[in-house]
C-alpha atoms as a PDB file:
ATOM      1  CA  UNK A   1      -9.602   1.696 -21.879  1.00  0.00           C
ATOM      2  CA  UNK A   2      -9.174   2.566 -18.148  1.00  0.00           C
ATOM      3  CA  UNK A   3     -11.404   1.187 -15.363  1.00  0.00           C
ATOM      4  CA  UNK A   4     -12.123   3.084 -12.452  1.00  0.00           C
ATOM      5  CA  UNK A   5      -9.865   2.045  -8.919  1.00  0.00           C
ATOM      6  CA  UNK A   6     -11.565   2.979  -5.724  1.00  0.00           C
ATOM      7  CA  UNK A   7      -8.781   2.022  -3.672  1.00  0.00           C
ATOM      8  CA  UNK A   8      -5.425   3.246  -5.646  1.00  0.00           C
ATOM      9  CA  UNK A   9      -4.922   6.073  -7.944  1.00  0.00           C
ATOM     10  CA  UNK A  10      -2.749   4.631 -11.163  1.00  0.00           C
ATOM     11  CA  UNK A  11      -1.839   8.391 -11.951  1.00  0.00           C
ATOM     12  CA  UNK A  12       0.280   8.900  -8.616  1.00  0.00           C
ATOM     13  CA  UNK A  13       2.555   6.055  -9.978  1.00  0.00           C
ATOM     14  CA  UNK A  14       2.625   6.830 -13.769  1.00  0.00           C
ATOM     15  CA  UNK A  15       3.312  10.516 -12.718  1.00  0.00           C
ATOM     16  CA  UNK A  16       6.393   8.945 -10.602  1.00  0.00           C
ATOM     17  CA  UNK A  17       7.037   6.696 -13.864  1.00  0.00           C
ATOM     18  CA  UNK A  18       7.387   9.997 -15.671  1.00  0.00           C
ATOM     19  CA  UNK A  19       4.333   8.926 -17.908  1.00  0.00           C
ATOM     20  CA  UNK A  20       6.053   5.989 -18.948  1.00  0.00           C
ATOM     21  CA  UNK A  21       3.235   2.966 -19.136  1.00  0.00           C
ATOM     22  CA  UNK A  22       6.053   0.474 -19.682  1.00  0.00           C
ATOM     23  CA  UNK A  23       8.094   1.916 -16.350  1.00  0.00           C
ATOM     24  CA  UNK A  24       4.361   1.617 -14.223  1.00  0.00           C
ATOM     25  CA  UNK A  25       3.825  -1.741 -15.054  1.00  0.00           C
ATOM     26  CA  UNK A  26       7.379  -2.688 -14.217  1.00  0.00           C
ATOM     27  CA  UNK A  27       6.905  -0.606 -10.951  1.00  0.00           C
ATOM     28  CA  UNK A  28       3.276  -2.208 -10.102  1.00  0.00           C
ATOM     29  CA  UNK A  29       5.107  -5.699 -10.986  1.00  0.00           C
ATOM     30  CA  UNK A  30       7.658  -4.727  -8.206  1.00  0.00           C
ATOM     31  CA  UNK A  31       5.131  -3.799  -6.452  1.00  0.00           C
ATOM     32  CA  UNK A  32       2.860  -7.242  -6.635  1.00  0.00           C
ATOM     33  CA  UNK A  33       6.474  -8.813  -5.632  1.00  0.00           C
ATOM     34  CA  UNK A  34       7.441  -7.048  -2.444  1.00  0.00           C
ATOM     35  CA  UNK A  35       4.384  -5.646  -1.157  1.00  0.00           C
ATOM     36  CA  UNK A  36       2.542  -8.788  -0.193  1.00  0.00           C
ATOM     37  CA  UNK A  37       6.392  -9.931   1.944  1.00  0.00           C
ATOM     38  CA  UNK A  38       6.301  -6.818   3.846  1.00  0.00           C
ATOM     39  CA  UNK A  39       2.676  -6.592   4.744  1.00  0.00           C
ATOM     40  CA  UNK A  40       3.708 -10.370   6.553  1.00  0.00           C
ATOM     41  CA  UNK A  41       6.632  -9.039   8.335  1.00  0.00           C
ATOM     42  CA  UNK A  42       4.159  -6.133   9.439  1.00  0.00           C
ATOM     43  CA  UNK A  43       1.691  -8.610  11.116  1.00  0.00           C
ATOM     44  CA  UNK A  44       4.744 -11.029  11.982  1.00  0.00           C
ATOM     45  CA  UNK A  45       6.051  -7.789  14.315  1.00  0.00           C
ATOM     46  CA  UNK A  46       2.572  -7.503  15.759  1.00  0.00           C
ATOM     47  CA  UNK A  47       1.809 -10.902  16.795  1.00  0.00           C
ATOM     48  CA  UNK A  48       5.334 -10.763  18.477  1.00  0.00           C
ATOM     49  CA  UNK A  49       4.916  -7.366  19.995  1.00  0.00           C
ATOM     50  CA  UNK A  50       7.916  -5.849  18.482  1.00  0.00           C
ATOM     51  CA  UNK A  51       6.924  -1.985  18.727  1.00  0.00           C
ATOM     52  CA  UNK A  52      10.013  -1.183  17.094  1.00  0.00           C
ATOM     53  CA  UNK A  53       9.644  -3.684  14.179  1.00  0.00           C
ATOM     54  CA  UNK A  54       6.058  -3.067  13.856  1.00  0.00           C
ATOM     55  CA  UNK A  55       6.645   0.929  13.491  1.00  0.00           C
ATOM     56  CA  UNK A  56       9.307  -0.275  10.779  1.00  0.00           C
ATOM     57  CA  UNK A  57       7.678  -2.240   9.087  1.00  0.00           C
ATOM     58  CA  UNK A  58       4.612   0.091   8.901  1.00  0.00           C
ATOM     59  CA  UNK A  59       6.515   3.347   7.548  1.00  0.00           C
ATOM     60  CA  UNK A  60       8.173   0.645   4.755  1.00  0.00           C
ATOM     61  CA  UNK A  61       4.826  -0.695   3.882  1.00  0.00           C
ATOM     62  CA  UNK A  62       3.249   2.944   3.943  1.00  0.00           C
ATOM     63  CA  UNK A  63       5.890   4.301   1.273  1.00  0.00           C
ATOM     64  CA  UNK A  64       5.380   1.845  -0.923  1.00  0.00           C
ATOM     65  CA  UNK A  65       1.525   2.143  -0.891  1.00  0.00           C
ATOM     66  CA  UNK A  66       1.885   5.473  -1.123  1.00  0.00           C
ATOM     67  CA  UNK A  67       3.992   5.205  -4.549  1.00  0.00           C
ATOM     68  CA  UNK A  68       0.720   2.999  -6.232  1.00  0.00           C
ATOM     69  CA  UNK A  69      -1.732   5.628  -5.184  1.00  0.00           C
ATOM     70  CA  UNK A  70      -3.189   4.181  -2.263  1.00  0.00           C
ATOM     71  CA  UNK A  71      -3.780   6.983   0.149  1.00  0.00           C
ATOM     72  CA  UNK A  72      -6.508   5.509   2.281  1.00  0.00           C
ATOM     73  CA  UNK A  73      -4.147   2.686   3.433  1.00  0.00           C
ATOM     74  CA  UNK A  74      -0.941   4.814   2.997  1.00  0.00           C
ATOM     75  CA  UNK A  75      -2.904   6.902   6.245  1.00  0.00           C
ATOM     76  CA  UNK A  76      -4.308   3.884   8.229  1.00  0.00           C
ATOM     77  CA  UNK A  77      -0.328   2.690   8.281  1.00  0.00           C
ATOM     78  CA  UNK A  78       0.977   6.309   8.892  1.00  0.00           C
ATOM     79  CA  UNK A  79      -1.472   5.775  12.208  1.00  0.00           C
ATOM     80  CA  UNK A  80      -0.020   2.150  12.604  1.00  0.00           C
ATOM     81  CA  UNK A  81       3.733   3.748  12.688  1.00  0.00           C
ATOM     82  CA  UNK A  82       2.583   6.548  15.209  1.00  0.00           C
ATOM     83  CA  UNK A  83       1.104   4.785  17.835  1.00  0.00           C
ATOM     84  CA  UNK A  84       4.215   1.667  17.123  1.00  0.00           C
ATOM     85  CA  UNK A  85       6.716   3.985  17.421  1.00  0.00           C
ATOM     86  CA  UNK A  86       4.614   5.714  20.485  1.00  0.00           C
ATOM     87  CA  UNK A  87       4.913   2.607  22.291  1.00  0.00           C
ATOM     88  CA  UNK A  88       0.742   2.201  21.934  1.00  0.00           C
ATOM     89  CA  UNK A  89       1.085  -1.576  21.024  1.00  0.00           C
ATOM     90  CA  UNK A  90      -2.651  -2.192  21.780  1.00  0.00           C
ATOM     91  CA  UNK A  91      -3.935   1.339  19.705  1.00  0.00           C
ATOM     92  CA  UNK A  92      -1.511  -0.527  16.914  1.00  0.00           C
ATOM     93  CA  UNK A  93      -3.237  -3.731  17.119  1.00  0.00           C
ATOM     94  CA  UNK A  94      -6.364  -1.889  17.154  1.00  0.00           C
ATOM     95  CA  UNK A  95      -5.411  -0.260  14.148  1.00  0.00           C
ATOM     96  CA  UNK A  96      -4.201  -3.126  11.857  1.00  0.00           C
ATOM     97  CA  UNK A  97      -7.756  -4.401  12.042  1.00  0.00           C
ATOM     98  CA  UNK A  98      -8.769  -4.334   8.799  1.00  0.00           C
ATOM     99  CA  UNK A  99      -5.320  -3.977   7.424  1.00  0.00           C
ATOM    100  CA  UNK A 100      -5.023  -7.075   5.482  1.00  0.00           C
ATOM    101  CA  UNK A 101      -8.159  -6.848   3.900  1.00  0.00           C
ATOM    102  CA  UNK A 102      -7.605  -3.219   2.655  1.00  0.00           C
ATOM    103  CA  UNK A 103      -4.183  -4.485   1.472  1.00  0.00           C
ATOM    104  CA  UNK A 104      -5.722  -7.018  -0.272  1.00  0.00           C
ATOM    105  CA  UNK A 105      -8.144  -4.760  -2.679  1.00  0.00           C
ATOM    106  CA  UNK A 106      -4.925  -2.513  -2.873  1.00  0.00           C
ATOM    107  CA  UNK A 107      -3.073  -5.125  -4.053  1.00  0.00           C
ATOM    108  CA  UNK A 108      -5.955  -6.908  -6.492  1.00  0.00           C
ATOM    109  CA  UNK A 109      -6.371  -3.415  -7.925  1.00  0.00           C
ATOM    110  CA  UNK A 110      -3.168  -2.908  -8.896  1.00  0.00           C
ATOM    111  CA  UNK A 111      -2.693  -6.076 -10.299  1.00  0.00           C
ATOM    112  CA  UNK A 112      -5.950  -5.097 -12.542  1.00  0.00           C
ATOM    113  CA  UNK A 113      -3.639  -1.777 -13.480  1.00  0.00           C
ATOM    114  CA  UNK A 114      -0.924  -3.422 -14.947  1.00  0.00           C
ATOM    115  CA  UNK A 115      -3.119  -5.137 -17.507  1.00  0.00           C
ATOM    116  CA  UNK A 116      -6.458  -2.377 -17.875  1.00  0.00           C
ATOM    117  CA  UNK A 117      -4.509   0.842 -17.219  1.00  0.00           C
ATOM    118  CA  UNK A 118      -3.333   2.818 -20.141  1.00  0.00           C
ATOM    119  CA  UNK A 119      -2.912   6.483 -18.583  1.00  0.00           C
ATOM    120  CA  UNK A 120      -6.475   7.972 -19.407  1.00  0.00           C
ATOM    121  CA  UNK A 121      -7.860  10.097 -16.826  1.00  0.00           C
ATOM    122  CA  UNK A 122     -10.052   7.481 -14.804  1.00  0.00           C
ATOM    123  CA  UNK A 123     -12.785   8.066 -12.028  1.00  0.00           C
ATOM    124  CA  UNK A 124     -11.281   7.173  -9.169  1.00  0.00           C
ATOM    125  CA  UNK A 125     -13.066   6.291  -5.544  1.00  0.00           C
END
């Protein structure tokens, strides 16, 4: 039985898994692993005011959000790397506000997909 996500759309990553529920809950495993690491070198490259690291780090972070379905953060980071890589270091700080926290239901949600999802269409948001 599938729950509905507000945050994350499961399809987007079982379309990219090519349907495969074994491959998307490998992927949302790698996914649990390497997110959380690069969402702390994100705010790591912000407290240091490293524009350059910080518009790295946010176009990393922002493909692999993307790739789970979360399109509401995916955009909020695609902001974080234009105003980073813009030089706008206090827009960017302005802009992570919030970040972790919408991370965090990203993340908790897909970590509720690998064990409730099983590629039924869902209501999502």
């Amino acid at each position: 039985m599938s729950a509905a996500y507000r945050c994350i759309d499961p399809h987007v990553l079982l379309r990219a898994a090519a349907g495969d529920l074994e491959t998307f809950r490998a992927l949302s495993h790698t996914f649990v692993a390497i997110a959380p690491p690069m969402l702390r070198r994100l705010l790591a490259a912000l407290a240091a005011g490293e524009a350059r690291a910080l518009c790295h780090e946010s176009h990393a972070l922002k493909g692999t959000v993307a790739l789970v379905g979360a399109a509401a953060l995916a955009a909020a980071l695609q902001r974080v790397e234009s105003a980073a890589g813009g030089g706008q270091l206090g827009v960017a700080a302005e802009l992570c506000d919030g970040l972790a926290g919408a991370f965090g239901r990203v993340l908790a949600e897909v970590e509720r997909s690998i064990a409730e999802f099983d590629g039924a269409a869902v209501s999502s948001r």
